[in-house]
Every structure is written in C-alpha cells, then in structure tokens.
C-alpha atoms as a PDB file:
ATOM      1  CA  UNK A   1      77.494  98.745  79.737  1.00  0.00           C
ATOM      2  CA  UNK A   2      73.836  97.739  79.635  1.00  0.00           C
ATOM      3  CA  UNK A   3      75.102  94.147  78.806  1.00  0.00           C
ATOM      4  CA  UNK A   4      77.375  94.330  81.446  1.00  0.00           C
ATOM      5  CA  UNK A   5      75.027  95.259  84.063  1.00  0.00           C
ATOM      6  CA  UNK A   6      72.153  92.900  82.656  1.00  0.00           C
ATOM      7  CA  UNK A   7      72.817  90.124  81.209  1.00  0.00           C
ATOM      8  CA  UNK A   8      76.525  89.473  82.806  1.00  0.00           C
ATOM      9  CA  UNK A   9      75.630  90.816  86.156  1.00  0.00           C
ATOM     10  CA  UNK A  10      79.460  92.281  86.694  1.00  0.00           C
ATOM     11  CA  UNK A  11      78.170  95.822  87.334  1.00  0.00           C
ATOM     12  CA  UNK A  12      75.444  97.059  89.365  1.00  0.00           C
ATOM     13  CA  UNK A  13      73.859 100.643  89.207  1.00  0.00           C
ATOM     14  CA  UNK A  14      71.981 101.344  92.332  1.00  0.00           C
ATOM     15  CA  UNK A  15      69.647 103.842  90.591  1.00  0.00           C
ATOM     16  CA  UNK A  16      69.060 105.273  87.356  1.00  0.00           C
ATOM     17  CA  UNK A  17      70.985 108.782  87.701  1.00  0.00           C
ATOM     18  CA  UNK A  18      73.639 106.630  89.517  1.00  0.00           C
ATOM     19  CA  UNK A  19      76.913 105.244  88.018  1.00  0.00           C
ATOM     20  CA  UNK A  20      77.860 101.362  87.932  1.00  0.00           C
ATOM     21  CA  UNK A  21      80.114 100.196  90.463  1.00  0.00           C
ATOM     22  CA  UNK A  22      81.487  96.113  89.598  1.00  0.00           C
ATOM     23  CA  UNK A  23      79.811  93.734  91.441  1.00  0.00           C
ATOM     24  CA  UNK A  24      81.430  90.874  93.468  1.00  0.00           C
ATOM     25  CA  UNK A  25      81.411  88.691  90.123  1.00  0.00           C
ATOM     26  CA  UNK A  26      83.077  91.837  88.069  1.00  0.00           C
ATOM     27  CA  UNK A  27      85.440  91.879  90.902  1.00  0.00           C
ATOM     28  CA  UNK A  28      86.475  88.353  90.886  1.00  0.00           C
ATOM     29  CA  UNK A  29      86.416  88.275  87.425  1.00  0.00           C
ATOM     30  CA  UNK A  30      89.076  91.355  87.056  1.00  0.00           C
ATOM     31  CA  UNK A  31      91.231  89.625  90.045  1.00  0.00           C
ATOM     32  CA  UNK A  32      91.428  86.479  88.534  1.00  0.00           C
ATOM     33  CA  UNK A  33      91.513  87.787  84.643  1.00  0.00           C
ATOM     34  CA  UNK A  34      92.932  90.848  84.236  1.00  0.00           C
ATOM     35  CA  UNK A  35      94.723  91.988  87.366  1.00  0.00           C
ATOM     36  CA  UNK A  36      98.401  92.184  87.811  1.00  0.00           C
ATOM     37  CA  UNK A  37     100.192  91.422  91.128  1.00  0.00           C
ATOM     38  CA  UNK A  38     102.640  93.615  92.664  1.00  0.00           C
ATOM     39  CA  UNK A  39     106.027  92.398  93.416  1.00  0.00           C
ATOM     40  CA  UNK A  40     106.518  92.914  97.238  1.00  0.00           C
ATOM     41  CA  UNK A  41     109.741  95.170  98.138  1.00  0.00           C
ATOM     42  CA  UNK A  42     112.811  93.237  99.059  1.00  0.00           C
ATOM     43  CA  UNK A  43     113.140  95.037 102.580  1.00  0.00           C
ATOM     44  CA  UNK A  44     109.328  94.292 103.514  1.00  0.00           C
ATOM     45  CA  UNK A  45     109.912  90.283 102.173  1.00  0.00           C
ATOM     46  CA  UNK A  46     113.367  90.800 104.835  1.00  0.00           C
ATOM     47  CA  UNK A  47     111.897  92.061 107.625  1.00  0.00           C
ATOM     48  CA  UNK A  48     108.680  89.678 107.350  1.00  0.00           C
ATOM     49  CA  UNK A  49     110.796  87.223 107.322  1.00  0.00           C
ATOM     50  CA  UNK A  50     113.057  88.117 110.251  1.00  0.00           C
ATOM     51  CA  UNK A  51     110.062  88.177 112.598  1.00  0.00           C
ATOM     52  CA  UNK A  52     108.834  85.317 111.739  1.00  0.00           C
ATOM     53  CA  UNK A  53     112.072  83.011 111.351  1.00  0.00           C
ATOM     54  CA  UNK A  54     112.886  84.156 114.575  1.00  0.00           C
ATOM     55  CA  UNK A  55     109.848  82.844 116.606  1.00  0.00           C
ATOM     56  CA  UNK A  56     109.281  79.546 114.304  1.00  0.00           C
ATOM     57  CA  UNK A  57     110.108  77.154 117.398  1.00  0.00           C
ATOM     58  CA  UNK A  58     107.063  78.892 119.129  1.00  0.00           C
ATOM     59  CA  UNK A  59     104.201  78.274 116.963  1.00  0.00           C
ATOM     60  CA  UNK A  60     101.673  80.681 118.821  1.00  0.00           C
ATOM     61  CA  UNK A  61     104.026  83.793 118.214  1.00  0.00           C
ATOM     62  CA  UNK A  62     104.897  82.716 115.015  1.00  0.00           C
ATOM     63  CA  UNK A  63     101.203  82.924 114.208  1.00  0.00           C
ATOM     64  CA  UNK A  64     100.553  86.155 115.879  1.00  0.00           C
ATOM     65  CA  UNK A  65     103.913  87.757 114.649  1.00  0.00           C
ATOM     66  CA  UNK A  66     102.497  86.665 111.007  1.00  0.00           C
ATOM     67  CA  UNK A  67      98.856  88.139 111.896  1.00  0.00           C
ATOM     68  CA  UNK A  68     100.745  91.245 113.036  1.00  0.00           C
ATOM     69  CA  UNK A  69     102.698  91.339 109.919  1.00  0.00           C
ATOM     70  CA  UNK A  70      99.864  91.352 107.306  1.00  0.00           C
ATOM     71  CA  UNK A  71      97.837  94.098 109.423  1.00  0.00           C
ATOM     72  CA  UNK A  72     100.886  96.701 109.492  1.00  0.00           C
ATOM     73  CA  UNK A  73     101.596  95.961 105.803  1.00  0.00           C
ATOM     74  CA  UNK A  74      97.853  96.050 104.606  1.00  0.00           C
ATOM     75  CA  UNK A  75      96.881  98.441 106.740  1.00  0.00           C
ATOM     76  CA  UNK A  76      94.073  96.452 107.098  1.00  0.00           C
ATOM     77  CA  UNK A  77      92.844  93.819 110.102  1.00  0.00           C
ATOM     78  CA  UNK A  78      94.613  90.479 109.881  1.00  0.00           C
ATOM     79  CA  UNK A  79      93.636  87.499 111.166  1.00  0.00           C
ATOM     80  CA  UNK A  80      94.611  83.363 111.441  1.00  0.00           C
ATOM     81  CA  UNK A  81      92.637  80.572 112.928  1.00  0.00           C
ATOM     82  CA  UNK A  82      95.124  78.053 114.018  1.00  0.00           C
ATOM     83  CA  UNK A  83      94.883  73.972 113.911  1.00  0.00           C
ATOM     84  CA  UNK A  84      93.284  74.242 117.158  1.00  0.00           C
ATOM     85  CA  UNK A  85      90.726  76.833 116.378  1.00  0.00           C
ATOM     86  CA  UNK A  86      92.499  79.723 118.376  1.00  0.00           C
ATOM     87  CA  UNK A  87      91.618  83.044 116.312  1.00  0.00           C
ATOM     88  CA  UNK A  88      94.487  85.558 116.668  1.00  0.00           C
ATOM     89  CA  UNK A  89      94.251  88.683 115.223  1.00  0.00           C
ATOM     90  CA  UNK A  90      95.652  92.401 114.905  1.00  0.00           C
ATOM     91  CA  UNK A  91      95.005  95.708 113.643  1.00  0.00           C
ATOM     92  CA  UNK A  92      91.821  96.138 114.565  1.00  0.00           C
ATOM     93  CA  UNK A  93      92.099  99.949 114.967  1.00  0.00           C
ATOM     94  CA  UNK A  94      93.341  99.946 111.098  1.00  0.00           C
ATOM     95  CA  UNK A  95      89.797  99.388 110.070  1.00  0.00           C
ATOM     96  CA  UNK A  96      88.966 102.240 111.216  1.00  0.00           C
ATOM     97  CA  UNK A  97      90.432 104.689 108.721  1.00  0.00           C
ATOM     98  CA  UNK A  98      88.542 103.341 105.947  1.00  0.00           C
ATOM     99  CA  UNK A  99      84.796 104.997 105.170  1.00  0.00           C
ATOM    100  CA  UNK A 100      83.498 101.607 104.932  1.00  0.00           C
ATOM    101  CA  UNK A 101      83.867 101.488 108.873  1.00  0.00           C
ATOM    102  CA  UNK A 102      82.568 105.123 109.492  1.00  0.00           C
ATOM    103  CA  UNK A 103      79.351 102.916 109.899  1.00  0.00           C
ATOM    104  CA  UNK A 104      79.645 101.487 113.782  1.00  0.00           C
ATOM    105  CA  UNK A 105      77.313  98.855 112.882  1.00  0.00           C
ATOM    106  CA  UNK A 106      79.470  97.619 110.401  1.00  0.00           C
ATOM    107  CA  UNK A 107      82.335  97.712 112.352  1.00  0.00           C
ATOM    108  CA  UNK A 108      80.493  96.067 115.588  1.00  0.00           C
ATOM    109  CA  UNK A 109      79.856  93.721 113.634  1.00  0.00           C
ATOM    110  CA  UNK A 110      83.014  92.785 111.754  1.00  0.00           C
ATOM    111  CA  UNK A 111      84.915  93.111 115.565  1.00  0.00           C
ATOM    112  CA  UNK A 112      82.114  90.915 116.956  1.00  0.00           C
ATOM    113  CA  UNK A 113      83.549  88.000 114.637  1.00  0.00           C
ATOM    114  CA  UNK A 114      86.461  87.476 117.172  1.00  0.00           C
ATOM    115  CA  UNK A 115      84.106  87.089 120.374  1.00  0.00           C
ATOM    116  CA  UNK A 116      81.831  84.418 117.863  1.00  0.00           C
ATOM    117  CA  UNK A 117      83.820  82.260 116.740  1.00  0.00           C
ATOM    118  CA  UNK A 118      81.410  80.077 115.103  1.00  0.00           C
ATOM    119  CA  UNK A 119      80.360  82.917 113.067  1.00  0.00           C
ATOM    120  CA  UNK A 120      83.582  83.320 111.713  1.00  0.00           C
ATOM    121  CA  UNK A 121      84.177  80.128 110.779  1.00  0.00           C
ATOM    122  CA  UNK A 122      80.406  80.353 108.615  1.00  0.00           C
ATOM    123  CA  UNK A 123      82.293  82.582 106.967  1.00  0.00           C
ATOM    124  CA  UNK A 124      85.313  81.405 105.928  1.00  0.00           C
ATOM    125  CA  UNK A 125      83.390  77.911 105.322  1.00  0.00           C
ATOM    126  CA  UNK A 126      81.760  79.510 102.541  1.00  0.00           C
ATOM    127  CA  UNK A 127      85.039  79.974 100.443  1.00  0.00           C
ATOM    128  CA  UNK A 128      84.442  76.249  98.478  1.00  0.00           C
ATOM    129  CA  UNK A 129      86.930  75.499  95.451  1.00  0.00           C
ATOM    130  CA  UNK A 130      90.385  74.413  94.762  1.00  0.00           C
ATOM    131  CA  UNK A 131      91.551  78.065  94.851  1.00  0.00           C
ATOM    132  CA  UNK A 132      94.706  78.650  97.307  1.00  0.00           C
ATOM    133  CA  UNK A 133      93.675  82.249  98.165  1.00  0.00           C
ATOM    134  CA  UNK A 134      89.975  83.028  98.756  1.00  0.00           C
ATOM    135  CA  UNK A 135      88.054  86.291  98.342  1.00  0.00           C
ATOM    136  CA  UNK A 136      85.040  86.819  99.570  1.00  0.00           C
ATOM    137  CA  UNK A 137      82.857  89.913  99.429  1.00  0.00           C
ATOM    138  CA  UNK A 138      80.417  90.851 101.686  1.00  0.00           C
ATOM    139  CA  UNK A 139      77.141  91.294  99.607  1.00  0.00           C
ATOM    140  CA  UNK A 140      77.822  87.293  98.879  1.00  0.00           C
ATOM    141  CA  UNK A 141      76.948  86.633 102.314  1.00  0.00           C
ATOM    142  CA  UNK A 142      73.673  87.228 103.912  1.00  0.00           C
ATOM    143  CA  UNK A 143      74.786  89.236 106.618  1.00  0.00           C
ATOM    144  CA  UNK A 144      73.464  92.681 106.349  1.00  0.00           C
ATOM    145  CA  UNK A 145      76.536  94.778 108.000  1.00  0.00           C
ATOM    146  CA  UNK A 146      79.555  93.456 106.121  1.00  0.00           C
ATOM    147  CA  UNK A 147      78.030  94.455 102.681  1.00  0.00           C
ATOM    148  CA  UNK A 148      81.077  96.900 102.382  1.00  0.00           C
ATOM    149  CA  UNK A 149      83.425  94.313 103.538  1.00  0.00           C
ATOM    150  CA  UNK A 150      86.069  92.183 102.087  1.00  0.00           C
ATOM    151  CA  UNK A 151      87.728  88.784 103.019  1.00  0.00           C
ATOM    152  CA  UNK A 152      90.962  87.518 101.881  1.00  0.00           C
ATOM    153  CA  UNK A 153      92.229  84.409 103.189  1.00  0.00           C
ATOM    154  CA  UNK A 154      94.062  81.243 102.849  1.00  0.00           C
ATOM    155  CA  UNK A 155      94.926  77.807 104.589  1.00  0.00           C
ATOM    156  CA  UNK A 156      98.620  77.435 105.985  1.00  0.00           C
ATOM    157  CA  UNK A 157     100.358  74.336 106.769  1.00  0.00           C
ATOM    158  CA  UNK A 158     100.825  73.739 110.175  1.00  0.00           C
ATOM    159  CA  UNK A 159     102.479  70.921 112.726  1.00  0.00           C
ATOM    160  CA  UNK A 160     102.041  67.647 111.550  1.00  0.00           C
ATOM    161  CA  UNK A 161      99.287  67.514 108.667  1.00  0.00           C
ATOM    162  CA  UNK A 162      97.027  70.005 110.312  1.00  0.00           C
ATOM    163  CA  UNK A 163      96.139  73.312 108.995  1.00  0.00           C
ATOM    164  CA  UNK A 164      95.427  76.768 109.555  1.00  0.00           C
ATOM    165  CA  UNK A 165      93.889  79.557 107.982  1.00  0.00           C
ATOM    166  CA  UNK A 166      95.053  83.050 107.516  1.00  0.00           C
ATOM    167  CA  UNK A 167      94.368  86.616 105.650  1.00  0.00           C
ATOM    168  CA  UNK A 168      93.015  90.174 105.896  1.00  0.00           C
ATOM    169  CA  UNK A 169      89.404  91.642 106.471  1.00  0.00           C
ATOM    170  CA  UNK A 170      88.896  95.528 104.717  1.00  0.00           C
ATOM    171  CA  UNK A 171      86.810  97.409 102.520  1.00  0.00           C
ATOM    172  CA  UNK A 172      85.306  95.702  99.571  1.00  0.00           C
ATOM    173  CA  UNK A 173      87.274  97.777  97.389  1.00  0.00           C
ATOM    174  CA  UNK A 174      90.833  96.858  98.813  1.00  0.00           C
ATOM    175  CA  UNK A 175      93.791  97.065  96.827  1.00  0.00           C
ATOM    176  CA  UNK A 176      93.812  93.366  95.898  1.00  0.00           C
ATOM    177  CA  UNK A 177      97.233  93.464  93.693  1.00  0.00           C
ATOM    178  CA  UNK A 178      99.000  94.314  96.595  1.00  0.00           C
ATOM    179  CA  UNK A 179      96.886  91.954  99.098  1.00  0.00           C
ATOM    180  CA  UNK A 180      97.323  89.045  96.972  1.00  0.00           C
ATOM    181  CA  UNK A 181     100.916  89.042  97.098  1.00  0.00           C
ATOM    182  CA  UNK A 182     101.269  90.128 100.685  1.00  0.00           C
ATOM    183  CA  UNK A 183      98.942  86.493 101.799  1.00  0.00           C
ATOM    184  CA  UNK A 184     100.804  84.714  99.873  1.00  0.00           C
ATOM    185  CA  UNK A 185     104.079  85.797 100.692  1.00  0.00           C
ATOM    186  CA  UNK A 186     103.225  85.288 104.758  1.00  0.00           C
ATOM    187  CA  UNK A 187     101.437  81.833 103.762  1.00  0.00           C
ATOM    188  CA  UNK A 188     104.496  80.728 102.479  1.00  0.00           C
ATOM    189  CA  UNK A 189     106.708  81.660 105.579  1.00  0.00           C
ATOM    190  CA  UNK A 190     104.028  80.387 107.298  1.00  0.00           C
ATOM    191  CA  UNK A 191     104.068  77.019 105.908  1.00  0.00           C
ATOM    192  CA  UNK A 192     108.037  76.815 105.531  1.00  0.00           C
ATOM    193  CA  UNK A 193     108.595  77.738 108.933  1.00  0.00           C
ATOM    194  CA  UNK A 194     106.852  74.541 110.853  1.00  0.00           C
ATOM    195  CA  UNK A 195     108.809  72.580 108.144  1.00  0.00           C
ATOM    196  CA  UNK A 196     112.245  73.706 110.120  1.00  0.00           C
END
C-alpha cells in the first residue's frame, strides 16, 4: 500500500488515521487496465436508437434527443457541443442526488459551465491523446470546486467533416463500466446517423 501511495502515486490518504482512496492516475489506470465494460441491455440500445433515428434529418434534435438520452440512462448530466459551438445539455437536476453536489459551490460551479462557454471548452481542451473516450477528473484541473467531479466525453462525427463533442459530467467516483459503454453506444448513433 505504502508503495502504492508513494512511489506510484495511485492512492492518496488524506491523513494518517484515514484510509486510501485511488487517485485520478489509480483510476485511469483501473479503467483502462483492469475494468470490464458492461454490455448495454437490448431494450435501452432499441429505444436509444428509436429517438434518435427518428430525428436524424434534424440535426439540433438529434443532438439534444442524444444529450437527453445519456442523462436519463446515467442518471447523470449530459452534455454535447456541436460543430458550431452550441452546448446542449440535460439532466441537470440529476446531479443533484449525488453527495458530491450536496456542496452548492460545487454545483454553481459545474451549472455555471453552460452560461461560460469558454470555460467549458478549457476543459474539455485539456483531454490531449489519441484516446476516443476521455476521462477527466476534477483534482487534474485547477479549478477548486469540481475536485469531486468527473468528465466523460468524446468527439462525434457530424455534417460534412466537422465534429462534435459529447458525454456525461458526475461524481468522480461514477460507475465508469456502465458510462463507458453508454458514450460509446450514443457516439456511434451519433456518428451513423448524419451518415444517412
């Protein structure tokens, strides 16, 4: 453990009478190493798939339809930044219900995102690598309130050779083999659908 929390740096222990709790390298490291995705049920794939087939001539609906999606699923807040830059996003009310959020400065903060646009795009601009999904944690970004948040995101194809981005904001300690599979699965439709 002492390695661990020393030398590898994948567990921190806040004090000495405290326990160790991963950090956001032990996290990534279990996501990428030793986690196993869920398979999604066949009626949620369905039903995803209805709603979003059925708007796919109307790109903005498709979008929020997809945003909608992900936050009823995840129980989480989802959100998308088109190819123009227009942020959709739903669920914001979901955040709520996790003790993460209890905090209202957090959760100012996190909502604030969506009138500061700029700001959110920092953010996601600090996901760098070939990765398709991207996971960010809060304490590996200097902003003091989202500490106990998580970011889980990916680019979409969209119209012509454009892209967009979309994913989920939570608690740091979301479940991310269901999450992964979930972003993925509405990238996908995403991405098929401006192909029809």
């Amino acid at each position: 453990m002492s390695d661990l929390t020393d030398r590898q740096q994948a567990l921190r222990q806040p004090h000495t009478s405290a326990g160790r709790a991963p950090t956001s390298m032990g996290m990534k490291f279990y996501i990428a190493s030793l986690m196993k995705e869920k398979t999604l049920p066949v009626t949620a794939e369905v039903s995803i798939k209805e709603k979003l087939m059925a708007n796919r001539f109307k790109q903005e609906r498709l979008v929020k339809e997809a945003v909608t999606a992900l936050a009823q699923r995840l129980d989480m807040l989802g959100l998308a930044i088109d190819d123009e830059g227009i942020v959709y996003y739903a669920g914001a009310a979901n955040i709520l219900d996790w003790p993460e959020f209890y905090d209202i400065d957090v959760t100012r903060f996190v909502l604030s995102l969506f009138d500061e646009n700029p700001r959110l795009r920092e953010i996601i601009g600090k996901a760098v690598g070939t990765d398709p999904i991207h996971i960010l944690f809060g304490e590996d970004m200097e902003f003091e309130y989202l500490r106990p948040t998580g970011f889980v995101f990916t680019k979409y194809d969209a119209r012509g050779d454009k892209t967009g981005v979309i994913g989920v904001i939570g608690p740091a300690r979301m479940n991310f083999s269901l999450v992964l599979p979930y972003v993925k699965y509405v990238r996908n439709l995403l991405s098929e659908a401006v192909r029809i």
